[in-house]
PDB file of N, CA and C in Angstrom:
ATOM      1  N   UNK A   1       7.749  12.569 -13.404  1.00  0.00           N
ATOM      2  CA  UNK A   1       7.582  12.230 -12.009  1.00  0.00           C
ATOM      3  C   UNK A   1       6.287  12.836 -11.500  1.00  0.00           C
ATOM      4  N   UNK A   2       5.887  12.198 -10.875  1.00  0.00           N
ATOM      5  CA  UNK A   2       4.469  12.814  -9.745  1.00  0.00           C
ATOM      6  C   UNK A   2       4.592  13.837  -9.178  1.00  0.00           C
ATOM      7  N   UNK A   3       3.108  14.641  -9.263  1.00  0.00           N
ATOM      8  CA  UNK A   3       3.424  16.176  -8.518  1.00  0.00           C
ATOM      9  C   UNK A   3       3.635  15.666  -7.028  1.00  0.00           C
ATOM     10  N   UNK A   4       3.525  14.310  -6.601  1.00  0.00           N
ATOM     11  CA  UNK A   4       3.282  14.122  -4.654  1.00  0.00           C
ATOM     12  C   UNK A   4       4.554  13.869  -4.501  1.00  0.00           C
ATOM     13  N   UNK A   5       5.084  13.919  -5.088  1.00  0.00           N
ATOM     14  CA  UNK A   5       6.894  13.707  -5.194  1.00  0.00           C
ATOM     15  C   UNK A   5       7.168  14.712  -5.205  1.00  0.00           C
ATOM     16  N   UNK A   6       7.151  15.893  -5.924  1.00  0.00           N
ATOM     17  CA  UNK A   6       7.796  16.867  -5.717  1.00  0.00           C
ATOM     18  C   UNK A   6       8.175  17.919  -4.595  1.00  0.00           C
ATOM     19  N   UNK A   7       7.920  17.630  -3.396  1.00  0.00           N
ATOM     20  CA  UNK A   7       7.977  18.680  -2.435  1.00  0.00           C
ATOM     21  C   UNK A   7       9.100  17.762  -1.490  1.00  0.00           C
ATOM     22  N   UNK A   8      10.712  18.208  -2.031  1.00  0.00           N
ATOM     23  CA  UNK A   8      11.314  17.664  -1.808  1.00  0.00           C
ATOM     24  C   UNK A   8      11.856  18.008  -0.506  1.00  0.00           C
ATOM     25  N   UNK A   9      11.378  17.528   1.061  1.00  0.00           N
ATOM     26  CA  UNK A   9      11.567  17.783   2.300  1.00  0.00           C
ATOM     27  C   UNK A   9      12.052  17.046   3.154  1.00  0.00           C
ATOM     28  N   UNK A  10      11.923  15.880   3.270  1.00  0.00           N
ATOM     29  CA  UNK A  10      12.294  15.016   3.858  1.00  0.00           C
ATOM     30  C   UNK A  10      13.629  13.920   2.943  1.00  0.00           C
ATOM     31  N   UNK A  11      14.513  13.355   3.955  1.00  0.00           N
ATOM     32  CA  UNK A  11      15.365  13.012   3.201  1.00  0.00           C
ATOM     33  C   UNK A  11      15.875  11.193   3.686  1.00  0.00           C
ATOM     34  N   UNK A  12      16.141  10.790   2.508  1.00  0.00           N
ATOM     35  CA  UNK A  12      16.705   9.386   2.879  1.00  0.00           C
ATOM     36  C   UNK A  12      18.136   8.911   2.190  1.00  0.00           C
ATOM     37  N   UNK A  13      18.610   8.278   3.220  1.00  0.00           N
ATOM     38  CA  UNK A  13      19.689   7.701   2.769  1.00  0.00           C
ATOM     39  C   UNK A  13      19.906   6.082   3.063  1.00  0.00           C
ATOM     40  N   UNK A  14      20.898   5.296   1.967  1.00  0.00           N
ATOM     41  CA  UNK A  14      20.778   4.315   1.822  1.00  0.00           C
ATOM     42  C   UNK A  14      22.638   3.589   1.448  1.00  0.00           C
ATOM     43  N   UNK A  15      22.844   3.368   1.558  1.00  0.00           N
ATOM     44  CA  UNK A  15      23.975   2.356   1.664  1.00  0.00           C
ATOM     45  C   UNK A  15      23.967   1.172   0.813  1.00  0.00           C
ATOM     46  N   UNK A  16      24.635   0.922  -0.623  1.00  0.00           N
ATOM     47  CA  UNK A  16      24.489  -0.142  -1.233  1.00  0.00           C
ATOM     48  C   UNK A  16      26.188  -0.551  -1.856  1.00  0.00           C
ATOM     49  N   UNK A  17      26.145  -1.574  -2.523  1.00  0.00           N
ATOM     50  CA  UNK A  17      27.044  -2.000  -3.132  1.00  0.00           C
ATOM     51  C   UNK A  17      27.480  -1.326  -4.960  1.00  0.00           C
ATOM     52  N   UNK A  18      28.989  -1.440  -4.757  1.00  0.00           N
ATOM     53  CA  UNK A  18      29.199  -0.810  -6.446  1.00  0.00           C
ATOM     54  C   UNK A  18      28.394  -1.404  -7.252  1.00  0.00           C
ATOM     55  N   UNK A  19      28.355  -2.256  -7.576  1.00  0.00           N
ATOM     56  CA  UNK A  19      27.829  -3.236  -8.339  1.00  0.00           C
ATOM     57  C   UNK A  19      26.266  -2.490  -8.678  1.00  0.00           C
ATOM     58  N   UNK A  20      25.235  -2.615  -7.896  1.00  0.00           N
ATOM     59  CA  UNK A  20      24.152  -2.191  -7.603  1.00  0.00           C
ATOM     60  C   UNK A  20      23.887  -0.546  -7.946  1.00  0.00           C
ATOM     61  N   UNK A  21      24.835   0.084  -7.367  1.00  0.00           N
ATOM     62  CA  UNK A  21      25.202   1.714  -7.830  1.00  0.00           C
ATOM     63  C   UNK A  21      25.403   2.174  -9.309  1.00  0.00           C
ATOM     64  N   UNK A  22      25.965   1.282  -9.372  1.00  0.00           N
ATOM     65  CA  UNK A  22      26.655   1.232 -11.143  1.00  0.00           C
ATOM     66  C   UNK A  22      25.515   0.784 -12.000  1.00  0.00           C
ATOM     67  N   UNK A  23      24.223  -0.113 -11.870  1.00  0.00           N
ATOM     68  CA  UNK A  23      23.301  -0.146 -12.184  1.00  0.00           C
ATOM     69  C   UNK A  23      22.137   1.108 -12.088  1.00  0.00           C
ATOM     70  N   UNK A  24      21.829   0.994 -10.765  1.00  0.00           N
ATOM     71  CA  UNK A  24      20.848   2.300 -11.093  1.00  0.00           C
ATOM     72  C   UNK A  24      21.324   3.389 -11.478  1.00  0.00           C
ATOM     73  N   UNK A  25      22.785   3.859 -11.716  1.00  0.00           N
ATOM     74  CA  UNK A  25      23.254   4.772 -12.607  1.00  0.00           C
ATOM     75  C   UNK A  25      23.232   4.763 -13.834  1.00  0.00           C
ATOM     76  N   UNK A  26      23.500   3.750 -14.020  1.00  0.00           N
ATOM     77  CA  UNK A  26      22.862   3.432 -15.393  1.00  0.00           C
ATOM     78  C   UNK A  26      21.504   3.146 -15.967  1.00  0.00           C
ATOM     79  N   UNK A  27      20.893   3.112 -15.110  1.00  0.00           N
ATOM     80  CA  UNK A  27      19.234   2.773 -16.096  1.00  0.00           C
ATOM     81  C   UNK A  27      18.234   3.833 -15.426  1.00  0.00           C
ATOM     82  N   UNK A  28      19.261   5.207 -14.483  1.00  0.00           N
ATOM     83  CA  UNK A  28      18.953   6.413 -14.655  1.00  0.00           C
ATOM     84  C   UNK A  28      18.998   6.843 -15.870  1.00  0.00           C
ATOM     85  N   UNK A  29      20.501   7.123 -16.144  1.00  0.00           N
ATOM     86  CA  UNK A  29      20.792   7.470 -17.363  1.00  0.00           C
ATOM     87  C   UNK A  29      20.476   7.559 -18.999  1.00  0.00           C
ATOM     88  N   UNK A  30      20.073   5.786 -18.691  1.00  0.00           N
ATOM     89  CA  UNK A  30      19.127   5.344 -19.729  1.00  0.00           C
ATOM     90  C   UNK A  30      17.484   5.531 -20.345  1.00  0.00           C
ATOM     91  N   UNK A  31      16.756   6.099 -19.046  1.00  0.00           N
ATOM     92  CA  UNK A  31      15.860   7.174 -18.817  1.00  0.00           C
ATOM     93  C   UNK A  31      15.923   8.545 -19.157  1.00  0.00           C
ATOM     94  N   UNK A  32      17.456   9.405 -18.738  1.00  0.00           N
ATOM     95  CA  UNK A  32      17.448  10.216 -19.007  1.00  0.00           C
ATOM     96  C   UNK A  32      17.122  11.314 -17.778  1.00  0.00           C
ATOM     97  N   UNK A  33      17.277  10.724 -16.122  1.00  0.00           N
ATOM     98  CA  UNK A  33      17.016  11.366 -15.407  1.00  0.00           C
ATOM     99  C   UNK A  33      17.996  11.154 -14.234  1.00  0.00           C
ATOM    100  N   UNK A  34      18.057  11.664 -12.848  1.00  0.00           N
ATOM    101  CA  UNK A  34      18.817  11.368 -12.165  1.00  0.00           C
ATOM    102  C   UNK A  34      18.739  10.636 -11.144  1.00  0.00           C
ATOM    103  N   UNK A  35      19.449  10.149 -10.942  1.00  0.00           N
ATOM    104  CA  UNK A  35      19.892   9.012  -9.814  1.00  0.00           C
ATOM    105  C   UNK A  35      18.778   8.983  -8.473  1.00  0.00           C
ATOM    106  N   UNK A  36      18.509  10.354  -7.751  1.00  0.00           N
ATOM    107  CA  UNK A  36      17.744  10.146  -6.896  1.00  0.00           C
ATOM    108  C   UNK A  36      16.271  10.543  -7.372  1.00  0.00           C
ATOM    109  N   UNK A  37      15.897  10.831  -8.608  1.00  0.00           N
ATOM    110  CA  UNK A  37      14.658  10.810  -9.138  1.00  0.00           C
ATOM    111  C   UNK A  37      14.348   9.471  -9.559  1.00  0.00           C
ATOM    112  N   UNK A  38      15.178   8.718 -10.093  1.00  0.00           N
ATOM    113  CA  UNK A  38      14.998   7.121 -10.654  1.00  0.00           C
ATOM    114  C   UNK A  38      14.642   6.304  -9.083  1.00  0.00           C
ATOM    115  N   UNK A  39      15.512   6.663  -8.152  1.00  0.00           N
ATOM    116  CA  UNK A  39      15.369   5.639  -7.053  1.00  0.00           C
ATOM    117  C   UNK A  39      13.971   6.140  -6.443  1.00  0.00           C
ATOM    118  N   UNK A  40      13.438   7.525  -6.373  1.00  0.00           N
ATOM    119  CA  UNK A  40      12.997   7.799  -5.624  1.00  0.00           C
ATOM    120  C   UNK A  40      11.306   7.896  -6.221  1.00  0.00           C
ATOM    121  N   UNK A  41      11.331   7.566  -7.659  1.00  0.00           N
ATOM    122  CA  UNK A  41       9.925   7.232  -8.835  1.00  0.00           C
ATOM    123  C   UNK A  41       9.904   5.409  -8.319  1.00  0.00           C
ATOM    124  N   UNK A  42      11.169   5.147  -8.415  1.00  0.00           N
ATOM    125  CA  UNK A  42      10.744   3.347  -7.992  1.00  0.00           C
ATOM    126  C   UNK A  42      10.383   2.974  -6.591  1.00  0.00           C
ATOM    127  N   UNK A  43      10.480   3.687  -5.991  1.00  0.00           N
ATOM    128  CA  UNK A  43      10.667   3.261  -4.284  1.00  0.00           C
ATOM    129  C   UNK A  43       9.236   3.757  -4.578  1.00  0.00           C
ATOM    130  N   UNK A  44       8.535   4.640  -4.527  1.00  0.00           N
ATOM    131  CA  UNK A  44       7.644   5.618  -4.644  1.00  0.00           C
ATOM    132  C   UNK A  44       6.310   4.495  -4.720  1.00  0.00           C
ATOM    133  N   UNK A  45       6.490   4.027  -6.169  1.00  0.00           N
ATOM    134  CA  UNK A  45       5.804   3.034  -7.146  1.00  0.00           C
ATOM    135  C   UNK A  45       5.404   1.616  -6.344  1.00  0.00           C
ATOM    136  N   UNK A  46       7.112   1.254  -6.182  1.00  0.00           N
ATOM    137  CA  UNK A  46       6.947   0.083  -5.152  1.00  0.00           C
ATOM    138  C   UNK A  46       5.589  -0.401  -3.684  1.00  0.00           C
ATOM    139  N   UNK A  47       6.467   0.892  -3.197  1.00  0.00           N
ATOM    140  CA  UNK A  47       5.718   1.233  -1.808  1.00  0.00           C
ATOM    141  C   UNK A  47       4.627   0.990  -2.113  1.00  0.00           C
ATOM    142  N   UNK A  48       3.634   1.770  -2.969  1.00  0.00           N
ATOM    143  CA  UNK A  48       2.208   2.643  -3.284  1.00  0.00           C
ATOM    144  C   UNK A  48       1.585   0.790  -3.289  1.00  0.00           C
ATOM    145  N   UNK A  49       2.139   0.536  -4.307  1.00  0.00           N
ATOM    146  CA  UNK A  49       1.798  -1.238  -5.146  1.00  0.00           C
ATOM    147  C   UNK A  49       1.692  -1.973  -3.697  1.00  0.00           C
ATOM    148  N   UNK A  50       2.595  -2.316  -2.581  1.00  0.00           N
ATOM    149  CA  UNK A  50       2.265  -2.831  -1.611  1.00  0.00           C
ATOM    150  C   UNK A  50       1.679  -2.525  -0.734  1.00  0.00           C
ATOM    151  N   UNK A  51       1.206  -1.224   0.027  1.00  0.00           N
ATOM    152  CA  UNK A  51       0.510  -0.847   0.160  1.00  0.00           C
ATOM    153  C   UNK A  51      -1.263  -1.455  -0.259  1.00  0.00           C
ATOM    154  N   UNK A  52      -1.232  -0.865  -1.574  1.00  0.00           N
ATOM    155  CA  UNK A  52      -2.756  -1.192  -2.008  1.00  0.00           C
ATOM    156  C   UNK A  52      -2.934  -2.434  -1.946  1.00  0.00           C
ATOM    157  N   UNK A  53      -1.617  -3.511  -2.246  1.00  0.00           N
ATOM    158  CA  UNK A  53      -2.190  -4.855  -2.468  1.00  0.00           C
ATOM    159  C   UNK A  53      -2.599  -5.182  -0.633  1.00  0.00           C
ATOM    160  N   UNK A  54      -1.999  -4.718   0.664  1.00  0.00           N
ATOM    161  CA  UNK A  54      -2.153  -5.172   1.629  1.00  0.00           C
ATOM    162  C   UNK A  54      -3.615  -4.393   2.288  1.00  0.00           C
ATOM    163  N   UNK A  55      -3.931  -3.242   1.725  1.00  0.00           N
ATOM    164  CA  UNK A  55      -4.933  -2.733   2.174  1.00  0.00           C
ATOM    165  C   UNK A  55      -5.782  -3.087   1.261  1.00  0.00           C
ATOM    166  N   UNK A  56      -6.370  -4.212   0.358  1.00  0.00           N
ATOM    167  CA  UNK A  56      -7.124  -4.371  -0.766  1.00  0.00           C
ATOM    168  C   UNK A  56      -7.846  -5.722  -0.453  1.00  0.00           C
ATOM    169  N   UNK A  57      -8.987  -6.266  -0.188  1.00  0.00           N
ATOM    170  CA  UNK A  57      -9.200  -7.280  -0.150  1.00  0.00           C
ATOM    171  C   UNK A  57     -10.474  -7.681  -1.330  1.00  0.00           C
ATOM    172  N   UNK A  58      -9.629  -8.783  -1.570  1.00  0.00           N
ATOM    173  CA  UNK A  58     -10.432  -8.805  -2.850  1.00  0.00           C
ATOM    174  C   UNK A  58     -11.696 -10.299  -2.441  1.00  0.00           C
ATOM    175  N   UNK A  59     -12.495 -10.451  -3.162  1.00  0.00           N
ATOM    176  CA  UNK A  59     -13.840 -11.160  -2.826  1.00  0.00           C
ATOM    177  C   UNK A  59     -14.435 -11.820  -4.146  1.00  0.00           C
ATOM    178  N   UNK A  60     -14.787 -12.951  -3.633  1.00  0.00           N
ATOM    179  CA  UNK A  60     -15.427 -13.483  -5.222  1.00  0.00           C
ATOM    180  C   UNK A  60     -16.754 -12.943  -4.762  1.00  0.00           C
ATOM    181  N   UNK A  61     -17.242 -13.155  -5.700  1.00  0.00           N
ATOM    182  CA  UNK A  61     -18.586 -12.358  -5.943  1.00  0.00           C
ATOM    183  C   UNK A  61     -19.980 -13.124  -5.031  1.00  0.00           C
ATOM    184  N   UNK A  62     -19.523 -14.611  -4.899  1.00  0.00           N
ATOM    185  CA  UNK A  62     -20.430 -15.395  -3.871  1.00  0.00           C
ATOM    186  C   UNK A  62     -20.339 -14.530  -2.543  1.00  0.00           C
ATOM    187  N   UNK A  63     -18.784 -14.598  -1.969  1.00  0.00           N
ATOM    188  CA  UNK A  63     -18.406 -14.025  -0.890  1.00  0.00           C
ATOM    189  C   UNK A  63     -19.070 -12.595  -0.287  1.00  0.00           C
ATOM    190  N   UNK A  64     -18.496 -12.120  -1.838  1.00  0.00           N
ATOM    191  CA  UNK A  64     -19.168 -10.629  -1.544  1.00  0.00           C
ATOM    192  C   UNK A  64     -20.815 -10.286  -1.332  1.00  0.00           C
ATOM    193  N   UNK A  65     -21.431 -10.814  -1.782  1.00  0.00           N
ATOM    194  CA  UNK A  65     -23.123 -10.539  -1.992  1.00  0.00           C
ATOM    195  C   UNK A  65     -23.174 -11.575  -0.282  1.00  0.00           C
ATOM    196  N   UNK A  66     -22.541 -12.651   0.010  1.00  0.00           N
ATOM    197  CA  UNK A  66     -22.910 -12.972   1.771  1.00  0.00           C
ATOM    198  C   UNK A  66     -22.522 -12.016   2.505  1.00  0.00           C
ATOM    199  N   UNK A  67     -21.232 -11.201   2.373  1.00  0.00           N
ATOM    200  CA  UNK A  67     -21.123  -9.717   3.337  1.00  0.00           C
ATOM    201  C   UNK A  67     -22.179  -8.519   2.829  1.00  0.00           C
ATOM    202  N   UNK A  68     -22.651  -8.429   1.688  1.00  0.00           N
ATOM    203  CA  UNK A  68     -23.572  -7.574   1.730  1.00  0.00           C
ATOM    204  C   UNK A  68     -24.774  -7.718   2.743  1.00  0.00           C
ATOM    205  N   UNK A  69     -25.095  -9.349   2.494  1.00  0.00           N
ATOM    206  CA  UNK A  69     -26.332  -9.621   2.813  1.00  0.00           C
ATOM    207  C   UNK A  69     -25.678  -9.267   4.344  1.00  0.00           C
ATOM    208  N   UNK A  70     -25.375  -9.895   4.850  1.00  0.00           N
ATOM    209  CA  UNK A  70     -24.697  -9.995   5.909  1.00  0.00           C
ATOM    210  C   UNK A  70     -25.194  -7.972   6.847  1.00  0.00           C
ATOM    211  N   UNK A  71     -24.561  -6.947   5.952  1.00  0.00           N
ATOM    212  CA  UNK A  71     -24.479  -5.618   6.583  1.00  0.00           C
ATOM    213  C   UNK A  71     -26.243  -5.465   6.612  1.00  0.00           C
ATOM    214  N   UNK A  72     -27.068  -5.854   5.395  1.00  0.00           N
ATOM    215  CA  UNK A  72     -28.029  -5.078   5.183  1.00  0.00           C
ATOM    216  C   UNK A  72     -29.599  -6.297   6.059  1.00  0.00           C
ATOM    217  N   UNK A  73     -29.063  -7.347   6.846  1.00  0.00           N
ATOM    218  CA  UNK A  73     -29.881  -8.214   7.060  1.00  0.00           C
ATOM    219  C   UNK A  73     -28.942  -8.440   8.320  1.00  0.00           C
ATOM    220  N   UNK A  74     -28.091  -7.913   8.877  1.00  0.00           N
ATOM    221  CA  UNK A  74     -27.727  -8.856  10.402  1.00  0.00           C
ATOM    222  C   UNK A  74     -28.373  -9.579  11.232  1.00  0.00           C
ATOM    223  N   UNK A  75     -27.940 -10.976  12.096  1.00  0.00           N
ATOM    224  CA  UNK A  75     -28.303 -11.641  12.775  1.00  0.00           C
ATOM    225  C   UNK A  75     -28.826 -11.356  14.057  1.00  0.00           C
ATOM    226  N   UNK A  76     -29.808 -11.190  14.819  1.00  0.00           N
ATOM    227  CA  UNK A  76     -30.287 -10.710  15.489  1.00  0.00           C
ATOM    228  C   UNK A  76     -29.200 -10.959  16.850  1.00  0.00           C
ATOM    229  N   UNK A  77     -28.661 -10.256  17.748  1.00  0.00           N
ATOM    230  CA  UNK A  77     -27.883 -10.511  18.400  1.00  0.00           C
ATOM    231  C   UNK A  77     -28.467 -11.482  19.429  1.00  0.00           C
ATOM    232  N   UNK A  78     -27.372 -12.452  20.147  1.00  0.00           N
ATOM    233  CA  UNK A  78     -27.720 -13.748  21.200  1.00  0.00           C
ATOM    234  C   UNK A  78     -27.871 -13.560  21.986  1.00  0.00           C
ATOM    235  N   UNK A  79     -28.751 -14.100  23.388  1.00  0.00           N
ATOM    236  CA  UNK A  79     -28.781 -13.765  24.449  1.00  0.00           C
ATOM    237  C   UNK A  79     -27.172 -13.428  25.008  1.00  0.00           C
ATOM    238  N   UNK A  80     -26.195 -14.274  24.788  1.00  0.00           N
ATOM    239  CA  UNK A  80     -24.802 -14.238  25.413  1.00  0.00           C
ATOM    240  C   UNK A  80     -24.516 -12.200  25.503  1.00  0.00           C
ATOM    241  N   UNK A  81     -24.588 -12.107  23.777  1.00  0.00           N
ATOM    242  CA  UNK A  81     -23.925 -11.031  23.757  1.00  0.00           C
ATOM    243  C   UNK A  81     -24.769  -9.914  23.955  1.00  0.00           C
ATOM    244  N   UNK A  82     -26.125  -9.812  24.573  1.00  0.00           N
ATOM    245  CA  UNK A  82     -27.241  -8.874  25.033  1.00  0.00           C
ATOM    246  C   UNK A  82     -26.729  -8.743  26.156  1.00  0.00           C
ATOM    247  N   UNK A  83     -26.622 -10.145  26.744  1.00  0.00           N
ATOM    248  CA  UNK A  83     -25.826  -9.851  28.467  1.00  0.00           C
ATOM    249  C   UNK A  83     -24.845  -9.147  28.494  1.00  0.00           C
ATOM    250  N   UNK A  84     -23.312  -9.525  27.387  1.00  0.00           N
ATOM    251  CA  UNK A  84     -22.309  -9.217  28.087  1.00  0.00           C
ATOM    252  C   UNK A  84     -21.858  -7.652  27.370  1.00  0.00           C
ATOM    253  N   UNK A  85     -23.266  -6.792  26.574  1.00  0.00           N
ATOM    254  CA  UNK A  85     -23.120  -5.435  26.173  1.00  0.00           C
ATOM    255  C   UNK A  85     -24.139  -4.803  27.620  1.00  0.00           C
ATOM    256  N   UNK A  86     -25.093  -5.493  27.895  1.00  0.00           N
ATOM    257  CA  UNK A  86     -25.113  -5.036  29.348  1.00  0.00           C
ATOM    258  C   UNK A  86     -24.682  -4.435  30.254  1.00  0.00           C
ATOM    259  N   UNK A  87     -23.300  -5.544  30.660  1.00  0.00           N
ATOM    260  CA  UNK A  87     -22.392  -4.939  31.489  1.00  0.00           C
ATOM    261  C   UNK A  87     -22.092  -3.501  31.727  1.00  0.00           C
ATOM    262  N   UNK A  88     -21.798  -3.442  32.696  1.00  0.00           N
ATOM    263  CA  UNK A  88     -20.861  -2.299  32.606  1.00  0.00           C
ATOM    264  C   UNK A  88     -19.168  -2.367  32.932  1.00  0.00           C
TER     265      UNK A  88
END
């Protein structure tokens, strides 16, 4: 298990069916570890995986080199938006 796992402080609980129980008890077991280390390495894993995929944007390489160009060459701003940074 991960050392960011280990600082076991906070706590969760969850409510499931026998059926379901009787499984991750078993393919704890089958690991060789316990019940809330198995749930709590998969939840862990899970999370992390969705996470990165939602904070990750991926770019084809056309795309990407037009946002480069894009940061290192910007469009000179429009009269519209000269005015309406004007404001106060």
């Amino acid at each position: 298990m991960s050392t960011t796992l280990g600082n076991e402080s906070a706590r969760i609980n969850l409510r499931t069916s026998a059926e379901a129980k009787e499984l991750i008890e078993r393919a704890a077991a089958l690991l060789g570890t316990t019940v809330s280390s198995f749930m709590l390495q998969n939840a862990f894993e899970a999370a992390r995986r969705i996470v990165s995929e939602t904070d990750t944007l991926l770019l084809t390489q056309r795309d990407f080199e037009a946002f480069v160009t894009s940061i290192e060459k910007p469009p000179k701003p429009k009269a519209t938006l000269r005015k309406l940074m004007a404001r106060r």
